[in-house]
Protein backbone atom coordinates (compact mmCIF):
# COMPACT_ATOMS: atom_id res chain seq x y z
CA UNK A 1 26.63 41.88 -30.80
CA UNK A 2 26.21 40.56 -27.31
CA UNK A 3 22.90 43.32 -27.10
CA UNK A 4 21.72 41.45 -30.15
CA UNK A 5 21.83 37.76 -28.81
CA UNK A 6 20.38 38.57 -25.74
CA UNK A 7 17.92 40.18 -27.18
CA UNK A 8 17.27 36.92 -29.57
CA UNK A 9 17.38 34.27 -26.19
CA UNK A 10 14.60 36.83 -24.23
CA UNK A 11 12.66 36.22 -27.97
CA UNK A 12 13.12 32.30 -28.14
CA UNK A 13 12.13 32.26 -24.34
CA UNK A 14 9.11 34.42 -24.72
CA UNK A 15 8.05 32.31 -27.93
CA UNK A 16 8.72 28.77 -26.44
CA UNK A 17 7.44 29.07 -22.89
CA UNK A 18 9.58 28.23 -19.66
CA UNK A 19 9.85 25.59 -18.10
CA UNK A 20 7.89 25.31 -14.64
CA UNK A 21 9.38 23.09 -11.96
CA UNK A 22 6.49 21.17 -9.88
CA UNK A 23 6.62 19.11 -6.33
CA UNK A 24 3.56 16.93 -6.42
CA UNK A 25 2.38 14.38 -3.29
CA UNK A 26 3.31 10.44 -4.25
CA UNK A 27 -0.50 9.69 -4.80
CA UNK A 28 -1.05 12.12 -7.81
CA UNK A 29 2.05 10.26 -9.69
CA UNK A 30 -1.26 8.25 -11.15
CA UNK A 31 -2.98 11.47 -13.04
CA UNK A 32 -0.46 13.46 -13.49
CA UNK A 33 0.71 12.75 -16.99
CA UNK A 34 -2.83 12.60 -18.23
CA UNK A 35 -2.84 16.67 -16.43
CA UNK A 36 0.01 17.60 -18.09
CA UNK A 37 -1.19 16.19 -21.47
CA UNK A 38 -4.52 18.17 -21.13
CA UNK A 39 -2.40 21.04 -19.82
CA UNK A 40 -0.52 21.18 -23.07
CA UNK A 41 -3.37 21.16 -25.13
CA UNK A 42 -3.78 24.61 -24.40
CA UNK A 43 -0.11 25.62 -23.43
CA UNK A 44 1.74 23.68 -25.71
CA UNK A 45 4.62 25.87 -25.05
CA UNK A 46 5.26 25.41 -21.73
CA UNK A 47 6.76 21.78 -20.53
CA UNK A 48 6.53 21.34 -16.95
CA UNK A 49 8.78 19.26 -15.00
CA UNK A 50 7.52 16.77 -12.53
CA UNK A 51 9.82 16.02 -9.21
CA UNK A 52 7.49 12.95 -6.94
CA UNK A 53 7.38 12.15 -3.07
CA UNK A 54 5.78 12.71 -0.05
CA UNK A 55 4.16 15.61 0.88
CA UNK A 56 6.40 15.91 3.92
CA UNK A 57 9.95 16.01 2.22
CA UNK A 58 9.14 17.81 -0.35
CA UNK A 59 7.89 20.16 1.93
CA UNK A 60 11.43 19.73 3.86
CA UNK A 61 13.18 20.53 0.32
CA UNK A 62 11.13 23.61 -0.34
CA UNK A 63 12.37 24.77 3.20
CA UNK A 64 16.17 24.25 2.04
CA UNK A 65 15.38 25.73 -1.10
CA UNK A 66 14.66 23.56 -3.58
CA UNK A 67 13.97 25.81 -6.67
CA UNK A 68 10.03 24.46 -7.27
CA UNK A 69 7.45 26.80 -8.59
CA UNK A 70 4.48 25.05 -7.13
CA UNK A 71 3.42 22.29 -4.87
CA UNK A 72 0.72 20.14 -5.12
CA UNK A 73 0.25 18.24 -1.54
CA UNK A 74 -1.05 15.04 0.21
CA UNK A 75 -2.71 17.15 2.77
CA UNK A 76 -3.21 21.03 3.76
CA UNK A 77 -1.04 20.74 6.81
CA UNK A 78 2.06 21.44 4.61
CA UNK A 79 0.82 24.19 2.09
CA UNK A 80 -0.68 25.62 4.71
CA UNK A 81 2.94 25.85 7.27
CA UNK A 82 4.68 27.01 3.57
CA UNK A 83 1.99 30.30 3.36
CA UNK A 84 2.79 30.70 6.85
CA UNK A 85 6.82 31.05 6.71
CA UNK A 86 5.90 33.16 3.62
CA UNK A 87 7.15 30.49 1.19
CA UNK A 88 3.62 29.92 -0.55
CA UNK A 89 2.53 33.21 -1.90
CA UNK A 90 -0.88 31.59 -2.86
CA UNK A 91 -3.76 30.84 -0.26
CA UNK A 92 -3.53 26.88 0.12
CA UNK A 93 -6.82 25.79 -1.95
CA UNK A 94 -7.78 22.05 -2.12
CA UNK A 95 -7.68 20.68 -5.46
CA UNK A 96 -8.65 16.93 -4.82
CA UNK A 97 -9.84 15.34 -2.21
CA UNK A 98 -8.24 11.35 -1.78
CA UNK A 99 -9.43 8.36 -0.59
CA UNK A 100 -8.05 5.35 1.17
CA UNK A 101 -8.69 1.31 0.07
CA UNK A 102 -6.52 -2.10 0.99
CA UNK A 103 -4.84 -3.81 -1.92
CA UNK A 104 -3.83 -6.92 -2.09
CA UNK A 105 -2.18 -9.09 -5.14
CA UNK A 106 -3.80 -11.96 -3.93
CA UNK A 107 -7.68 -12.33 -4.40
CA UNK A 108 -8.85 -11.93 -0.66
CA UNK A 109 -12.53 -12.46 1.28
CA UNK A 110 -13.38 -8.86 2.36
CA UNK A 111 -16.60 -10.00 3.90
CA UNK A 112 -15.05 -9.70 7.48
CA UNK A 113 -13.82 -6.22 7.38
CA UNK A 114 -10.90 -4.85 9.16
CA UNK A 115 -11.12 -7.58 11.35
CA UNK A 116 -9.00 -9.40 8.91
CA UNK A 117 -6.17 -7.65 9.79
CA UNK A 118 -5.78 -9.71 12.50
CA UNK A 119 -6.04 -12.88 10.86
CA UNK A 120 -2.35 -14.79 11.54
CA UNK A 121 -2.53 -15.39 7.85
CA UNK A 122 -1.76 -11.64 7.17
CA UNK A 123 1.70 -11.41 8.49
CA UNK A 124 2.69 -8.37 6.37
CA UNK A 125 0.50 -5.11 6.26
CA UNK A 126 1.98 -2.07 3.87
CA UNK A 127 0.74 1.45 4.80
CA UNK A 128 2.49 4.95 3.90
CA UNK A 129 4.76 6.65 6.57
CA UNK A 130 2.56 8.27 8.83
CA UNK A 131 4.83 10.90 10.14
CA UNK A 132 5.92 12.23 6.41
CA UNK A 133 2.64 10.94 4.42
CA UNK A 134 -0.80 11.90 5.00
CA UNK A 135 -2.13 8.71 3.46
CA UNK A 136 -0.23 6.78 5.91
CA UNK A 137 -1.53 9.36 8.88
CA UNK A 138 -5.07 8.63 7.66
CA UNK A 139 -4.30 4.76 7.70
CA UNK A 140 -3.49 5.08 11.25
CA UNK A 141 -6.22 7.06 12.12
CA UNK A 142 -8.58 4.42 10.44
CA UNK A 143 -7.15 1.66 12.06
CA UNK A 144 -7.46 3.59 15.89
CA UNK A 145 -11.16 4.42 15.06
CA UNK A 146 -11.77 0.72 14.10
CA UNK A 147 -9.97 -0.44 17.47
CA UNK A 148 -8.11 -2.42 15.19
CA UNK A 149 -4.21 -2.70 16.77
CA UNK A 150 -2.12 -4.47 13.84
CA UNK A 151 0.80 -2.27 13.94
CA UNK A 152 3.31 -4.93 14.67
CA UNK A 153 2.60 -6.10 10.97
CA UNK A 154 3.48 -2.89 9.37
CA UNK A 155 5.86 -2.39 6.12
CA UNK A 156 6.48 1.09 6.12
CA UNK A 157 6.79 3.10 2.45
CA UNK A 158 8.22 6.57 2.09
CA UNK A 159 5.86 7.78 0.43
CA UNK A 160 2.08 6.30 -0.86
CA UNK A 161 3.51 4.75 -4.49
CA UNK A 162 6.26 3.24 -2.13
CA UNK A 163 3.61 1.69 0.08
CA UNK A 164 1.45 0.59 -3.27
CA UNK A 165 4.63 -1.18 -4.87
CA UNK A 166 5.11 -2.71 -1.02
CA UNK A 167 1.37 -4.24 -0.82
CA UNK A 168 1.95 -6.43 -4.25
CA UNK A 169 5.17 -8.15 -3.93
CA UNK A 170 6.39 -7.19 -0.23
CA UNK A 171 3.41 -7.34 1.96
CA UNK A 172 0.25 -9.27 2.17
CA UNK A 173 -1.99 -6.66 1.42
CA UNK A 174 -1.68 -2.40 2.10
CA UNK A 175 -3.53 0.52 2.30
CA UNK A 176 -3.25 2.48 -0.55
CA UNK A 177 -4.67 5.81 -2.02
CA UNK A 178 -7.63 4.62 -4.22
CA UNK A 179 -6.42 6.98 -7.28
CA UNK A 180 -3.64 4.57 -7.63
CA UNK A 181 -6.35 1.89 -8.61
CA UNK A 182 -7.36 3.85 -11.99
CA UNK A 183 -3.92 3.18 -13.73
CA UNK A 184 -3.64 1.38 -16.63
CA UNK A 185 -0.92 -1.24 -14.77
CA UNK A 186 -3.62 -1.73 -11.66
CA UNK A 187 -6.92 -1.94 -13.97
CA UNK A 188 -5.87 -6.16 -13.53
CA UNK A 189 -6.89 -5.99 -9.68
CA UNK A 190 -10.60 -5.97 -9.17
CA UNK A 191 -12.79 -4.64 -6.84
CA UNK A 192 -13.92 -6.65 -3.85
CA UNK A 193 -11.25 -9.40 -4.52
CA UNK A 194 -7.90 -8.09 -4.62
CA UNK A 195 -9.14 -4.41 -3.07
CA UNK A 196 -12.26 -2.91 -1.29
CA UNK A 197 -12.72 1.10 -0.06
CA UNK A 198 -11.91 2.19 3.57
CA UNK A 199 -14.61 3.28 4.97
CA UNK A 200 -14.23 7.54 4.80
CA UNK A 201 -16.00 7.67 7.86
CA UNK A 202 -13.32 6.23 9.87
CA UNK A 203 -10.58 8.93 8.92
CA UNK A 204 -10.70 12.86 8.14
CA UNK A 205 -11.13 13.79 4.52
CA UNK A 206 -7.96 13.53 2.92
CA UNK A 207 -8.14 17.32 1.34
CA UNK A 208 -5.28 17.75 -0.87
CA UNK A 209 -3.72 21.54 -1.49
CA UNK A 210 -2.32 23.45 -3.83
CA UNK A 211 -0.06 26.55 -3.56
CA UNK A 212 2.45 28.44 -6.07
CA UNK A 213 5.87 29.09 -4.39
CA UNK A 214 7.61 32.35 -4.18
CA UNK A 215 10.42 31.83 -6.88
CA UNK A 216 7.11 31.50 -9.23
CA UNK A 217 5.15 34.67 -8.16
CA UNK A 218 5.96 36.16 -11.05
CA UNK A 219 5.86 33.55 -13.28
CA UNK A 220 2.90 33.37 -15.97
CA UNK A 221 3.15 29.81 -17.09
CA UNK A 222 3.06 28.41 -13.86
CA UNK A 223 -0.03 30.71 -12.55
CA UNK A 224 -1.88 29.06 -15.70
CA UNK A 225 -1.10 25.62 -14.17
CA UNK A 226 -2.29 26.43 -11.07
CA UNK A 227 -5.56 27.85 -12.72
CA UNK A 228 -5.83 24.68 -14.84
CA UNK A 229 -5.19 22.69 -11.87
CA UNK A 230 -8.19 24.34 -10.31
CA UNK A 231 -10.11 24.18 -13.45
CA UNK A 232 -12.86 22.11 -15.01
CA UNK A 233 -11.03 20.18 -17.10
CA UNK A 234 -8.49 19.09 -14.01
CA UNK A 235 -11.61 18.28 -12.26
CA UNK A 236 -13.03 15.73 -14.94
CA UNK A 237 -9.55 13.65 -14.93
CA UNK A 238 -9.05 13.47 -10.95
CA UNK A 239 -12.60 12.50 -10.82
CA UNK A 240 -11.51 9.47 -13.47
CA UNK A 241 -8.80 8.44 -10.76
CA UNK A 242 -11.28 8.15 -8.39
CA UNK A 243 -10.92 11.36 -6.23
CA UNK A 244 -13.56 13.86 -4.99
CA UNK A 245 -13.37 17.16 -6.55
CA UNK A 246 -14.43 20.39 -4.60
């Protein structure tokens, strides 16, 4: 009897898919149902579990052993220390490529640049935690190539949805990955008077990497997420929520 019922779960699991367990970087909260959605289109079977934050704890919960099948960074720093320790058993690959801009819930003159930082009016500046979110590291590195020294102003977020939530009701304005723009709750704040683009030239690319972790090397459904991730069809909806795509 117990042969026969174990050979009936291995059936329902092989018919119904598994479960995949994914970390995925704060600024990809935006598109990722709309991935998932397109994801099941083709793998209907296979429902895939979502854990959000920045790319530098989750990376410090992979370490401890948190039991996630792939990662989707903020960065290639982190993927790429995982493949070292032999955690990621994939070559980090960038998926995405993100972009900074400052938000603000109030409409704001832009006209003056980053020099408005420094206006006494702006008391309250939001950016991402540098040391744990590469948003946040970019922000910084922005602001040093601008000569722009404002960091007595900063409201620090934990990770870059943190830091978007902070430069609406907390700060004065923040500096926020542009993909969180393209939601349907953001679509009210308009371009050029509530946010404007950092300029990319100011900071390094912001290339985002992917890797599948080694309690997933042998898993099928999460290999096909990773592929889809990669694929066309991932492509088309990042570029929607306004990221580069390699």
């Amino acid at each position: 009897m117990k042969k026969v019922l174990i050979f009936v779960f291995l059936g329902l699991v092989s018919l119904y898919g598994e479960k995949i367990n994914i970390a995925v970087a704060a600024n990809v909260s935006y598109a990722i149902d709309d991935l998932i959605k397109e994801f099941n289109k083709t793998n209907p079977d296979t429902e895939v579990q979502v854990t959000l934050g920045s790319s530098g704890k989750l990376t410090a919960q992979i370490k401890n052993g948190a039991p996630y099948d792939l990662f989707m960074a903020a960065n290639m720093k982190y993927p790429e220390a995982l493949e070292k320790d032999g955690i990621a058993v994939t070559k980090p690959i960038v998926y995405a490529q993100g972009s900074l801009a400052i938000l603000s819930a109030k409409k704001i003159d832009f006209s003056k640049g980053l020099e408005l930082l420094k206006e006494d009016k702006i008391k309250k500046i939001a950016i991402a935690n540098p040391k744990t979110a590469p948003y946040g590291k970019a922000t910084v590195e922005a602001l040093k190539n601008a000569n722009i020294d404002v960091s007595k102003k900063f409201v620090y977020g934990e990770s870059i949805s943190q830091t978007v939530s902070y430069a609406i009701t907390a700060a004065d304005l923040g500096f926020i990955a542009k993909s969180s723009l393209y939601s349907s709750k953001m679509k009210k704040f308009e371009k050029n008077s509530n946010w404007v683009d950092v300029d990319p030239k100011l900071y390094t690319p912001i290339n985002q990497g992917i890797v599948i972790l080694s309690k997933a090397k042998s898993s099928k459904d999460t290999k096909a997420f990773y592929d889809f991730i990669l694929g066309e069809k991932a492509k088309k909806i990042f570029k929607e929520f306004g990221y580069l795509v390699p």
